[in-house]
Every structure is written in C-alpha cells, then in structure tokens.
Protein backbone atom coordinates (compact mmCIF):
# COMPACT_ATOMS: atom_id res chain seq x y z
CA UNK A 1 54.51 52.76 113.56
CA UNK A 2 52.82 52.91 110.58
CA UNK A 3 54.18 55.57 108.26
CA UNK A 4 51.82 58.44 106.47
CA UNK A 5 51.73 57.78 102.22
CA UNK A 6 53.52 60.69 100.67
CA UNK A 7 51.24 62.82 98.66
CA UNK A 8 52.01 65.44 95.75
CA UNK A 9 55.50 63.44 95.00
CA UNK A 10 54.88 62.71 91.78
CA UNK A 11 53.63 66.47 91.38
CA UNK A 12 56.51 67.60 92.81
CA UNK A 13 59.16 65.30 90.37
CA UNK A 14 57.01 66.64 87.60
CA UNK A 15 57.43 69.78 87.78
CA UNK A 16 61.65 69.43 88.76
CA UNK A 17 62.32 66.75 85.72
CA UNK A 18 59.28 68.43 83.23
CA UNK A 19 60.90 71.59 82.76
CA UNK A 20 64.35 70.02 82.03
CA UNK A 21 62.55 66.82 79.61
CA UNK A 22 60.92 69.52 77.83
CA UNK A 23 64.15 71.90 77.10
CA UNK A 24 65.83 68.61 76.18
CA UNK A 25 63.07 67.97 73.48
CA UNK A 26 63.28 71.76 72.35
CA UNK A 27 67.20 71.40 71.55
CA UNK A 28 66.86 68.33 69.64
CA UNK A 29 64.91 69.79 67.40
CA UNK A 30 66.87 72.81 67.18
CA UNK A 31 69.81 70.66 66.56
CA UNK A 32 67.84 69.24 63.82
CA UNK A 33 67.11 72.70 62.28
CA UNK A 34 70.33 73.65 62.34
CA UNK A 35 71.51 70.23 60.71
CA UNK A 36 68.97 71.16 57.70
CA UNK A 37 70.73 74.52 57.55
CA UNK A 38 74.04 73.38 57.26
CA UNK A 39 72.89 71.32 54.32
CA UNK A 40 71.39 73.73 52.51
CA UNK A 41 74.15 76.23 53.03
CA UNK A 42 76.59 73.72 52.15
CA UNK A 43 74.57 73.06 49.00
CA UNK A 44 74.21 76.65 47.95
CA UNK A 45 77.73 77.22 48.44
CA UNK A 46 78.74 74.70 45.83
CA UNK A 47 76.09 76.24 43.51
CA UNK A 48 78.10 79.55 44.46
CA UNK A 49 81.42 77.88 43.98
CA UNK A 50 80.19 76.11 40.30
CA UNK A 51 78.75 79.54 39.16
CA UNK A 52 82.37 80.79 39.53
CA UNK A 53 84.54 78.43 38.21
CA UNK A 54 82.65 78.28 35.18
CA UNK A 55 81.87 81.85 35.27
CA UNK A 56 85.28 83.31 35.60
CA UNK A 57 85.41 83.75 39.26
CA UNK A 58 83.03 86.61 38.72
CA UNK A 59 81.78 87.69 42.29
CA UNK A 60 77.81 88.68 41.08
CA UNK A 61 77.45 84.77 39.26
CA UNK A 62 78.27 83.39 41.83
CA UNK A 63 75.94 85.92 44.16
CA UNK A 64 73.15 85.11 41.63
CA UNK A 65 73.88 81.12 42.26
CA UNK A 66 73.68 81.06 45.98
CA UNK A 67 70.37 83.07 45.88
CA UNK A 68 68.71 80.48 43.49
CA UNK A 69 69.83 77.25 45.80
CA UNK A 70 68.86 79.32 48.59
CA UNK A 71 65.22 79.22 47.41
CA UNK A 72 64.26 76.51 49.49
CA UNK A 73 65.22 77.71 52.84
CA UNK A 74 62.56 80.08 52.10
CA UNK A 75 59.73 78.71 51.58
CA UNK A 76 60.46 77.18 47.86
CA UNK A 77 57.24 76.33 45.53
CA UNK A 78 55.54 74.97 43.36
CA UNK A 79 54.70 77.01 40.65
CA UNK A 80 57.12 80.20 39.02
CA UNK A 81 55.57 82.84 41.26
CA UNK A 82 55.98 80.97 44.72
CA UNK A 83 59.34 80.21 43.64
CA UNK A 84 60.01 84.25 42.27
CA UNK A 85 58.53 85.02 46.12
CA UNK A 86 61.09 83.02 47.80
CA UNK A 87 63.73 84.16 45.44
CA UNK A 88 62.84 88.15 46.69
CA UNK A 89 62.44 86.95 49.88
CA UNK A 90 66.13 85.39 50.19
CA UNK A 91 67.56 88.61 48.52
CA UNK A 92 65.79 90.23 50.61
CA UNK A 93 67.35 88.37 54.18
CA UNK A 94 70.44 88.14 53.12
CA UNK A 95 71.56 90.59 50.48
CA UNK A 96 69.51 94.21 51.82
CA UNK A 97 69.30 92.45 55.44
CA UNK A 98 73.43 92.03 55.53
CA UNK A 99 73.17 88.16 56.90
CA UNK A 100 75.16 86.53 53.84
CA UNK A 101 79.05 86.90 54.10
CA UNK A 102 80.50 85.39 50.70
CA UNK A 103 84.30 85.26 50.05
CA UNK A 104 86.83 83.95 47.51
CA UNK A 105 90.01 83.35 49.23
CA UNK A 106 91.85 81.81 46.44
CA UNK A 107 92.77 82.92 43.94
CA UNK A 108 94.47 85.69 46.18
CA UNK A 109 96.00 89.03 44.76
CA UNK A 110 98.97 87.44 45.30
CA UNK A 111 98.36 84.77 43.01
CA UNK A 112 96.92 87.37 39.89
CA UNK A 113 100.57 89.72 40.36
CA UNK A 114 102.47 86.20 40.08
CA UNK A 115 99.92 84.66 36.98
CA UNK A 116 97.65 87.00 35.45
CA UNK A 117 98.01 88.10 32.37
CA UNK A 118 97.28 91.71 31.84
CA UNK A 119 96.18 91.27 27.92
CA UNK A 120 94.29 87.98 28.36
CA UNK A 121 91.13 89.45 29.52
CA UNK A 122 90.97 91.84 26.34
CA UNK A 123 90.62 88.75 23.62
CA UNK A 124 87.58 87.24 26.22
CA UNK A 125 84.75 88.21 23.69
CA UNK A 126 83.85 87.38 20.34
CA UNK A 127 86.04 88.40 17.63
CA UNK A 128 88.71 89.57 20.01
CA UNK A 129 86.82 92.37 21.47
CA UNK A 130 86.42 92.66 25.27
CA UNK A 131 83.34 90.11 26.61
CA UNK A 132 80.31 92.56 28.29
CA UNK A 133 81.02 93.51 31.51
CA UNK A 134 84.55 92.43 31.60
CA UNK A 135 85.84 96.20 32.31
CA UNK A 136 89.24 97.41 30.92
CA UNK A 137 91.84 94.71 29.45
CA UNK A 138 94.17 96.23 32.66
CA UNK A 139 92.57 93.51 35.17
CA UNK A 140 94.70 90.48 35.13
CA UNK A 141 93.45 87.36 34.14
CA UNK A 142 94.63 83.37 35.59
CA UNK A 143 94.59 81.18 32.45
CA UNK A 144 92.60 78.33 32.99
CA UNK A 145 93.06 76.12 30.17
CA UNK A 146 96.06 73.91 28.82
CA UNK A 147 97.80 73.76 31.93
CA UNK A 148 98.71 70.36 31.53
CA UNK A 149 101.33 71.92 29.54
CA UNK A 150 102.75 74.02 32.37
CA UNK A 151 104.97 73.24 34.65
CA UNK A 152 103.93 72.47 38.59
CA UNK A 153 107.81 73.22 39.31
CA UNK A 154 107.24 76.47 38.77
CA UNK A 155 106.52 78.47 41.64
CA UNK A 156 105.44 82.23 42.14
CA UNK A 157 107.49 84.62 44.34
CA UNK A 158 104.98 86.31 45.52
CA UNK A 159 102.00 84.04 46.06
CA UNK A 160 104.51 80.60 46.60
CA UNK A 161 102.28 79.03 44.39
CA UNK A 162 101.88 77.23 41.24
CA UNK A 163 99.30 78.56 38.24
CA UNK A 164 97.29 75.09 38.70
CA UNK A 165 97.03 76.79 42.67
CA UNK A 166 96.74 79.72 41.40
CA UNK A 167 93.50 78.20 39.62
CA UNK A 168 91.59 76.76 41.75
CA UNK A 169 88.87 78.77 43.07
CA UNK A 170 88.13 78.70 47.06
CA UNK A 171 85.05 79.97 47.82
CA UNK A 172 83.89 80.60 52.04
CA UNK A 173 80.22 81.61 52.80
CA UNK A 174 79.04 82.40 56.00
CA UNK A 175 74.97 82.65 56.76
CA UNK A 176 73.07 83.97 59.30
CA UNK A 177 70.19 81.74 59.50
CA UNK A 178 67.06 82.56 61.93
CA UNK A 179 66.45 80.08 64.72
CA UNK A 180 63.16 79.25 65.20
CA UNK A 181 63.00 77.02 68.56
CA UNK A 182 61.84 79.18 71.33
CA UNK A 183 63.99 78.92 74.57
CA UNK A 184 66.11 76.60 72.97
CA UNK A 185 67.34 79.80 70.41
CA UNK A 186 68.26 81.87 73.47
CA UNK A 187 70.25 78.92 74.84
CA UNK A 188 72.46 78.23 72.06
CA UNK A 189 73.13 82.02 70.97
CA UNK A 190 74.54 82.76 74.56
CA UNK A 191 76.61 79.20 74.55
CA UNK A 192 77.88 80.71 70.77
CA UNK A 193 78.14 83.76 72.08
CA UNK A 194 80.31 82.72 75.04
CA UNK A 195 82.67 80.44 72.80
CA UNK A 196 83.11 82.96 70.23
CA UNK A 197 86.62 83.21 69.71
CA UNK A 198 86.33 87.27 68.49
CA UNK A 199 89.03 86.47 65.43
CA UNK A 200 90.06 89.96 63.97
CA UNK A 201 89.12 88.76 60.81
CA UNK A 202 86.55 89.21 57.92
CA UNK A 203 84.64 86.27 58.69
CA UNK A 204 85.22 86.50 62.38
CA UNK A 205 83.51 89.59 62.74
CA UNK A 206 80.92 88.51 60.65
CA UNK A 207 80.48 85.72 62.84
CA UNK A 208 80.00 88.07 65.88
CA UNK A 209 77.83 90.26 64.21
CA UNK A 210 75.54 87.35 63.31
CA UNK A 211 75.48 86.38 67.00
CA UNK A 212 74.82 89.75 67.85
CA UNK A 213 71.53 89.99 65.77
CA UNK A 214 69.85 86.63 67.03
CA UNK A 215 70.83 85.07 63.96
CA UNK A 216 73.66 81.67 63.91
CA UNK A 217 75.79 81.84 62.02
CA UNK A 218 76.72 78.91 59.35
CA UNK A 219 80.00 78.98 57.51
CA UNK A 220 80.92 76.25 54.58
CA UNK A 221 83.70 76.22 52.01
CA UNK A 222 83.80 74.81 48.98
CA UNK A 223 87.49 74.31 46.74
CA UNK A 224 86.80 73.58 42.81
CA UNK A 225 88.94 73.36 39.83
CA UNK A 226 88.52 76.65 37.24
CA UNK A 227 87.01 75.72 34.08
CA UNK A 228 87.46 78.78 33.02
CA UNK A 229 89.92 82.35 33.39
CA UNK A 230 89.73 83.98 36.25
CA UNK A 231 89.42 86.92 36.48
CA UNK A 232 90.82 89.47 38.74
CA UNK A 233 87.92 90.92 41.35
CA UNK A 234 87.28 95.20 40.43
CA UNK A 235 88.99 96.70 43.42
C-alpha cells in the first residue's frame, strides 16, 4: 500500500519552531543590551565614586559625575551641542524622571559620631575661612590625610570601625534603564518581576519601583579610598 506524501509539514514545523527561534533571537539581543548597560552603569558609577573621594564625599559632585559618564547611553556626540543634548537628556531620565537611585553607604553616621571632627570642616578654605558651600563648621568632618600615622587598633564604639574604614567611601547606584527589545522586554520584566525579592529597603524599593515602570533596573557599587575629608551629608 503505497502511502500518500505529507503535505504542509514543513508549514506546519514552521510556524511551531518560528515563533520560538525568533523569541530566542529577540532575548539574545536583549541580553546583549542589557550587558552594554551594565557597563556603562558600572562605568558611571566609578566616575560617581572618583568625583567623591576627591570631592569630599559631596553628594551633588558626585551627581554631576554620573550625569557626564552617562552621556553616552544617550545618544553621546560629536560636537559640544550633541554632547550638551545628551547631557539634558540624561538629567532629564534620570534626575526629573526619578530612574537614578544613588547612595553612599559608607561612610555611615555611625562612622562621622565615632571620627568626625566638628572644627575640621571650618579651616577647609583658604586662609582658614570656611570653603563655599561647605555650610556651618557644626558638620563633622572624616580626616583623610596622614592616617598612616593612626592607629588601625583603634576601633569606634559606635560604628566598630577604624578611621581608615571610616574613610573609605562606598558608593551604590541603581538605574532604571529602558529596554528596547519588543516581546523580549515584556518577558524579562515579568521573570524580574516574579523573582523580586520585595527587600524593605532603600534600594529594594527602588528596585520594585523600577520594575513597576517598564524600566530594569541596574545596580553597581563601587568602594574607593578618600583622597580627601569627608564630609558629613546636610541632613
């Protein structure tokens, strides 16, 4: 008995294995995306976290750092008003539009009640007065020079650390960048979404609230020496 050719099969395998090949092609290049991101981000944070230990841990230098390494993720240039229109537009995202989270987690106030010097920030400017923009001489101040010539034995009751842990500056960042990959975005947001762990924290409900508004988010941390005093964050 002679048996009848099948007809439409390859049709028919097409359109079962198409669908899937052509979500599997969509990811990669998502996952590609979102390697570039992490990159950048990473980059930008260590802008960030050079800004401030050179800067005195001041929060808007290192604010004003990440926004100029962020320059490239949108849209860069060639010339100074390209690169001034990529510069507004990343304020724009992630300062007005609330998808930048940026942190210092050390030094702690723990670690400014154990080391900071209440007078040190008076004698910051020229001629002993107060440096611009350094507020009252009440903020504390983490001395970040000659420690050599203090001793690592010598621990803080409050913070439990030493002043050369006191000084070193740890900086977290957490972006929300914008996926671009259609189907492929909606895929990995509710896979984020369903492995979010909800931490009560800062960061963790920044994380969430990324999620929430399409956006992933991308978190980097960055530890560097101070190469200069830190100073105390305005409350």
């Amino acid at each position: 008995m002679k048996r009848r050719p099948e007809l439409g099969s390859a049709m028919v395998e097409f359109l079962i294995v198409g669908p899937l090949l052509w979500m599997i092609a969509l990811s990669i290049v998502q996952i590609a995306l979102l390697f570039i991101a992490r990159t950048e981000v990473d980059y930008a944070t260590f802008m960030a976290a050079r800004a401030g230990s050179t800067g005195h841990a001041e929060f808007s230098a290192m604010r004003d750092a990440y926004l100029l390494a962020a320059i490239p993720m949108y849209g860069g240039g060639s010339s100074s008003a390209e690169l001034a229109s990529a510069y507004l537009r990343a304020s724009s995202d992630l300062l007005i539009g609330g998808h930048l989270l940026l942190r210092m987690t050390n030094p702690t106030t723990a670690s400014y009640a154990d080391w900071g010097d209440p007078t040190l920030r008076a004698f910051e400017g020229d001629n002993g007065a107060p440096a611009p923009g350094c507020g009252t001489p009440t903020h504390r101040v983490i001395p970040g020079q000659n420690l050599a010539y203090w001793s690592s034995a010598d621990i803080g009751p409050t913070s439990k650390q030493s002043i050369h842990d006191a000084s070193v500056l740890k900086l977290e960042v957490v972006q929300g960048v914008r996926p671009v990959v259609p189907l492929a975005d909606t895929l990995f947001l509710d896979v984020m979404r369903a492995e979010d762990p909800h931490a009560r924290t800062v960061t963790g409900l920044f994380y969430t609230e990324q999620l929430a508004q399409g956006r992933f988010p991308v978190r980097s941390e960055v530890t560097l020496q101070m190469q200069s005093d830190a100073y105390e964050p305005k409350r």
